[in-house]
N, C-alpha and C. Protein backbone atom coordinates (compact mmCIF):
# COMPACT_ATOMS: atom_id res chain seq x y z
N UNK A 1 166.57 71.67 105.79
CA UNK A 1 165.24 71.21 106.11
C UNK A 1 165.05 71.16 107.61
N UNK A 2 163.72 71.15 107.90
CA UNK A 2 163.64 71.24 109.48
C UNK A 2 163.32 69.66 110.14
N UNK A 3 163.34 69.66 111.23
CA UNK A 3 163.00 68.33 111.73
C UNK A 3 161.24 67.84 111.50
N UNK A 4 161.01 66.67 110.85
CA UNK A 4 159.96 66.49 110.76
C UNK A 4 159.04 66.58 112.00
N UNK A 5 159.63 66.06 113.35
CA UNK A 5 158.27 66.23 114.32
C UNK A 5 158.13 67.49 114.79
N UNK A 6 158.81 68.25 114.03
CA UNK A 6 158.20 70.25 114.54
C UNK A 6 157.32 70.47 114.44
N UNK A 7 156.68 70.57 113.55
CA UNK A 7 155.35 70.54 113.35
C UNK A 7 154.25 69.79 114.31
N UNK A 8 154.52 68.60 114.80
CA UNK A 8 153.79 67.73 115.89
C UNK A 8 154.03 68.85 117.00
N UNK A 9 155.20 68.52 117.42
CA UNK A 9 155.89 69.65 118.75
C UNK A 9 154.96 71.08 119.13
N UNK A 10 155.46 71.41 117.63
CA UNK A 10 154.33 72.97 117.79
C UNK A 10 152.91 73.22 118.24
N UNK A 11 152.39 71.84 117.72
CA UNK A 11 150.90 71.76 117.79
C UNK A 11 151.24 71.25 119.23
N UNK A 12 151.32 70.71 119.27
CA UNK A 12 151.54 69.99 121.02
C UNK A 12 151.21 70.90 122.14
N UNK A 13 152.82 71.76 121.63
CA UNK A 13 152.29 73.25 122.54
C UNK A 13 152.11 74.15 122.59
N UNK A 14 150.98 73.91 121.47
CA UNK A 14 150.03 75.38 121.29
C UNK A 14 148.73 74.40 121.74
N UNK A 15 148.34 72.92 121.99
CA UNK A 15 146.96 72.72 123.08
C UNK A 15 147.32 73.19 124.18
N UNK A 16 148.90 72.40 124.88
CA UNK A 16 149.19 72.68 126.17
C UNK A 16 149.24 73.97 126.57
N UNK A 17 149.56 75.53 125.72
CA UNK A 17 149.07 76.67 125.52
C UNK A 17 147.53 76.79 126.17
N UNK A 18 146.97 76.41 125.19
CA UNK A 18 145.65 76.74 125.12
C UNK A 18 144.80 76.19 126.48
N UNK A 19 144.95 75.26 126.87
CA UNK A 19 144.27 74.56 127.71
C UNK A 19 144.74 75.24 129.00
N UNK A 20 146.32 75.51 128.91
CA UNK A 20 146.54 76.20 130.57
C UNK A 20 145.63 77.90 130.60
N UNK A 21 145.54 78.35 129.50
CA UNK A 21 145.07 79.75 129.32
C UNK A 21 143.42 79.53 129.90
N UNK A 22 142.90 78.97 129.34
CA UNK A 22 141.76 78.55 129.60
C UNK A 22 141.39 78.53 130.92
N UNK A 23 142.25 77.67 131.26
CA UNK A 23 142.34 77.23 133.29
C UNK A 23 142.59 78.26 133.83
N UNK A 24 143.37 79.56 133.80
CA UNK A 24 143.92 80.28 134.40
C UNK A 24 142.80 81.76 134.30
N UNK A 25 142.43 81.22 133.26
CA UNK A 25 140.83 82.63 132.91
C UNK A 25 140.07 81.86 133.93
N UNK A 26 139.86 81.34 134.26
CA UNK A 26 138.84 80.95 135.56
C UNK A 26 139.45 81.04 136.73
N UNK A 27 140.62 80.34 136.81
CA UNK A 27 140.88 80.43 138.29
C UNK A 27 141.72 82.28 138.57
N UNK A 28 141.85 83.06 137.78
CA UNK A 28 142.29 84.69 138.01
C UNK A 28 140.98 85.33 137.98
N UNK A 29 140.10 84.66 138.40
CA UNK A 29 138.95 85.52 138.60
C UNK A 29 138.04 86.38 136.88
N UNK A 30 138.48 85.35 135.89
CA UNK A 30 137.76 85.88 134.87
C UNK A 30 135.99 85.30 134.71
N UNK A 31 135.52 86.43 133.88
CA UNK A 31 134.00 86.30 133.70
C UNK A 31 133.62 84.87 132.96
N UNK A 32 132.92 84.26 134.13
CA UNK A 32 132.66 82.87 133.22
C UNK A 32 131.30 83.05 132.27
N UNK A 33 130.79 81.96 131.67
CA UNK A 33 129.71 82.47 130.89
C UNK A 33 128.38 81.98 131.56
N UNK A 34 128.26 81.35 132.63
CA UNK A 34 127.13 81.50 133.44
C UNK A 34 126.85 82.55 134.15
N UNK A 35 128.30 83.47 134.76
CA UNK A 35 128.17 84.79 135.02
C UNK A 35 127.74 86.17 134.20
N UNK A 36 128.49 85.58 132.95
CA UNK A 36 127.89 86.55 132.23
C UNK A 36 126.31 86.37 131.48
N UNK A 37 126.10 85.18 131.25
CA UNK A 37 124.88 84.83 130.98
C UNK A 37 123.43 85.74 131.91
N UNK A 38 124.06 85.29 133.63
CA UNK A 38 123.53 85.72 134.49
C UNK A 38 123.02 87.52 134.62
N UNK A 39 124.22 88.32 133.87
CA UNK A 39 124.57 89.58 134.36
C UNK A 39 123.48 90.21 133.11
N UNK A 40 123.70 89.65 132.28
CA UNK A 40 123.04 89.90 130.80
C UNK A 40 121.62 89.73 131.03
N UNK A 41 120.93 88.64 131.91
CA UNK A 41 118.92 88.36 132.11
C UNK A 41 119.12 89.38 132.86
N UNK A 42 119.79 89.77 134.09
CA UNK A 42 119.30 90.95 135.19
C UNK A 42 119.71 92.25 134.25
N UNK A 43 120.37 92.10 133.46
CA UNK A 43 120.08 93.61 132.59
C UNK A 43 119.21 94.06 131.35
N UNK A 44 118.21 92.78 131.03
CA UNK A 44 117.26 93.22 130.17
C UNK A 44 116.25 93.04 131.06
N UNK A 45 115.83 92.54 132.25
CA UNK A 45 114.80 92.52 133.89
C UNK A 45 115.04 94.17 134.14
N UNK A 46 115.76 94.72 134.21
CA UNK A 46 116.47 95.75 134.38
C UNK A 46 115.60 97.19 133.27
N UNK A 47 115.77 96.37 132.18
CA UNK A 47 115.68 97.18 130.65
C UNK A 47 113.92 96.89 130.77
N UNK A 48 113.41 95.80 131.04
CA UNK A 48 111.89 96.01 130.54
C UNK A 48 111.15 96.54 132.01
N UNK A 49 111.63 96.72 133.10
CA UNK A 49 111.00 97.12 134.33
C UNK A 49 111.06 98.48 134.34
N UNK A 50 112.54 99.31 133.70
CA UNK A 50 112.29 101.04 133.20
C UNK A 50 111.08 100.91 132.06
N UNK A 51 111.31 100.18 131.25
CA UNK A 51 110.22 100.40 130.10
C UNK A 51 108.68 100.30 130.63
N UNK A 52 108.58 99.80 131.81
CA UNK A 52 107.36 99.46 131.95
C UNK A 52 107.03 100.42 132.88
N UNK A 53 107.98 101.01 133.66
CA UNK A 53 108.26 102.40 134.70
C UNK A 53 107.38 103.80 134.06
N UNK A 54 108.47 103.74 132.53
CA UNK A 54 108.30 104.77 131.99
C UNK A 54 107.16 105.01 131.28
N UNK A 55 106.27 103.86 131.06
CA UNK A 55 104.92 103.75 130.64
C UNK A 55 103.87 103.91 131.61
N UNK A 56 104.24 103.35 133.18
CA UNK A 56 102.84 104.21 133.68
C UNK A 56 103.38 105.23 134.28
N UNK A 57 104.42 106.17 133.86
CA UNK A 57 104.78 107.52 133.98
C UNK A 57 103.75 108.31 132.55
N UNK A 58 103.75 107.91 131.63
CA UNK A 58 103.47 108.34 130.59
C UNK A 58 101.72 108.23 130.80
N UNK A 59 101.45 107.12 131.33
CA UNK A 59 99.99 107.00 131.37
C UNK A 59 99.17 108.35 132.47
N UNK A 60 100.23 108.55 133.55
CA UNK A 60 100.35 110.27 134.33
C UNK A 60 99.74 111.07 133.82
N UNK A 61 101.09 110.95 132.82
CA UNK A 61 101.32 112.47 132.09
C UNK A 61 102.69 112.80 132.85
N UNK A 62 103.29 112.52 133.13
CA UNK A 62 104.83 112.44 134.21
C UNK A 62 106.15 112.40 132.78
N UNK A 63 105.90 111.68 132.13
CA UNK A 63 106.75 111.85 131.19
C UNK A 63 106.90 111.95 129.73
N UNK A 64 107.87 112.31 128.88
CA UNK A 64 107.81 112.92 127.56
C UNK A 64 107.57 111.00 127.02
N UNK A 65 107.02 111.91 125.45
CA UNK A 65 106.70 110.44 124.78
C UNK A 65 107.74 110.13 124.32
N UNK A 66 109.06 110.96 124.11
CA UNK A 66 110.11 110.77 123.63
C UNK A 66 110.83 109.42 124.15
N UNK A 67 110.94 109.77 125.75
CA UNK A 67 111.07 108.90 127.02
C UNK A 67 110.72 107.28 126.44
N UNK A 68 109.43 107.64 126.86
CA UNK A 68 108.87 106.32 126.97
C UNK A 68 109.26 105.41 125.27
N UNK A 69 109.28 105.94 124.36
CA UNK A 69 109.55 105.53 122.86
C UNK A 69 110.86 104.76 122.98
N UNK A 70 111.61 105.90 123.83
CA UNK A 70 113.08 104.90 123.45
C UNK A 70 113.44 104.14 124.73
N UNK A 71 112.64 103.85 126.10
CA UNK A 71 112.71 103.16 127.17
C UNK A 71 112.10 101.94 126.38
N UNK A 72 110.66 102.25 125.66
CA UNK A 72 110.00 100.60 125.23
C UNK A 72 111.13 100.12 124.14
N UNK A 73 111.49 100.62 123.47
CA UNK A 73 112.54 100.31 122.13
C UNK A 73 113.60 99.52 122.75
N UNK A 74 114.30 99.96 123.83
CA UNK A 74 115.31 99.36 124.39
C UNK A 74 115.22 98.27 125.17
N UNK A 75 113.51 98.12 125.59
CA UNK A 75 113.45 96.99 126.30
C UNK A 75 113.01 95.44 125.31
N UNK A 76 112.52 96.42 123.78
CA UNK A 76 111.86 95.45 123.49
C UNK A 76 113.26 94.74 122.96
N UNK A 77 114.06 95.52 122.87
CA UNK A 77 115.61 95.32 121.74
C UNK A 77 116.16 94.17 122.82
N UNK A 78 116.09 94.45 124.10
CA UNK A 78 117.04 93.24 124.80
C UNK A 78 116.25 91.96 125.34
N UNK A 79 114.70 91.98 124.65
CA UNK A 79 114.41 90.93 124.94
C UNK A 79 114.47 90.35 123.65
N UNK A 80 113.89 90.51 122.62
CA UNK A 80 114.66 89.94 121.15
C UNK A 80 115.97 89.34 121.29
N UNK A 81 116.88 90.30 122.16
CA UNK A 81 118.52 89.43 122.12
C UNK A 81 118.28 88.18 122.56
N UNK A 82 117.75 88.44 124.07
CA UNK A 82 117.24 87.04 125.11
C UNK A 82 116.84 85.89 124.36
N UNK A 83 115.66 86.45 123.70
CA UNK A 83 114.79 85.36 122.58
C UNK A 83 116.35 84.77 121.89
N UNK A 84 116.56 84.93 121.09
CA UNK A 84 117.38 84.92 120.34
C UNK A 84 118.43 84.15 120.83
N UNK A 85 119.15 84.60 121.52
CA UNK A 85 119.94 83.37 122.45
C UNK A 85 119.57 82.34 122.85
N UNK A 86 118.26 82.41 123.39
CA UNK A 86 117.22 81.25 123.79
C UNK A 86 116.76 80.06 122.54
N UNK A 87 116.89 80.92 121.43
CA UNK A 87 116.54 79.46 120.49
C UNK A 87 118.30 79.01 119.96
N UNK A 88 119.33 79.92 120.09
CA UNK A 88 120.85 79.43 119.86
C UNK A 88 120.89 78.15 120.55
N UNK A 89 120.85 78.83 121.79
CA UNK A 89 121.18 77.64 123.11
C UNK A 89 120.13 76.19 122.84
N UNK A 90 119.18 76.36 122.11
CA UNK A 90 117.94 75.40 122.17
C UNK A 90 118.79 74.30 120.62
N UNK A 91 119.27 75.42 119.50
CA UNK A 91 119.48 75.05 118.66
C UNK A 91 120.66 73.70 118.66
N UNK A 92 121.72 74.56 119.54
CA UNK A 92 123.12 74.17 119.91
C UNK A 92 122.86 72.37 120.36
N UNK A 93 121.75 72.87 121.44
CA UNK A 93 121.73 71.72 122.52
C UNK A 93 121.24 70.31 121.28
N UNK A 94 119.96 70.81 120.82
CA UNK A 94 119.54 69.82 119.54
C UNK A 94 120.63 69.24 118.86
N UNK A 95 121.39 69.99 118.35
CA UNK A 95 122.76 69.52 117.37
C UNK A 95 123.14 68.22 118.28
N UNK A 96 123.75 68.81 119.42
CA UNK A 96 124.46 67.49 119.82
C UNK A 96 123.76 66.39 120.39
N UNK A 97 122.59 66.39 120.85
CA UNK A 97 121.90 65.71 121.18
C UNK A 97 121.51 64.56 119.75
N UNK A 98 122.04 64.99 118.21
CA UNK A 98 121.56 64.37 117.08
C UNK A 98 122.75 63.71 116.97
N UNK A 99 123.97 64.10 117.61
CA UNK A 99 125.31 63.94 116.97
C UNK A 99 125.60 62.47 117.64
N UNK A 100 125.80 61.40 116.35
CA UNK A 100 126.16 59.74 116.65
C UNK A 100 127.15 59.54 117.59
N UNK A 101 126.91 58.21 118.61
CA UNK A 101 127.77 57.98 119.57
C UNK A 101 129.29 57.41 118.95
């Protein structure tokens, strides 16, 4: 049989694991999630400013409708994500804000 506090032990250090991993993704220069949060709005700003490019190109006559179909598609697609995250984050925040002291 094994020693009963192995099991404690193990768990022990698999937080102390976990928690140094954690620390060390930030301080080695990993992507935090305000950065990536950040990188993600300037790339659908990004996505609806071609879409909106490629529409008064189209209003010209400057470009194919093909263009402009899948420039608006893509912009409308990463603001849906945005949305979408936007009521997560809204959702998330509610939860704990309900959750007893």
């Amino acid at each position: 049989m094994t020693d009963p506090n192995f099991a404690a032990k193990a768990y022990t250090n698999s937080l102390n694991v976990g928690s140094k991993a954690g620390a060390s993704l930030a301080d080695d220069g990993g992507v935090s999630f305000s950065d990536f949060l950040r990188g993600s709005l300037e790339n659908t700003v990004g996505k609806l400013k071609a879409g909106e490019q490629m529409s008064a190109k189209a209003v010209t006559g400057d470009a194919d409708v093909t263009d402009v179909v899948q420039a608006v598609t893509e912009a409308e697609l990463a603001l849906q994500t945005v949305i979408a995250l936007r009521d997560r984050l809204i959702s998330a925040y509610q939860d704990i804000m309900r959750m007893p002291i």
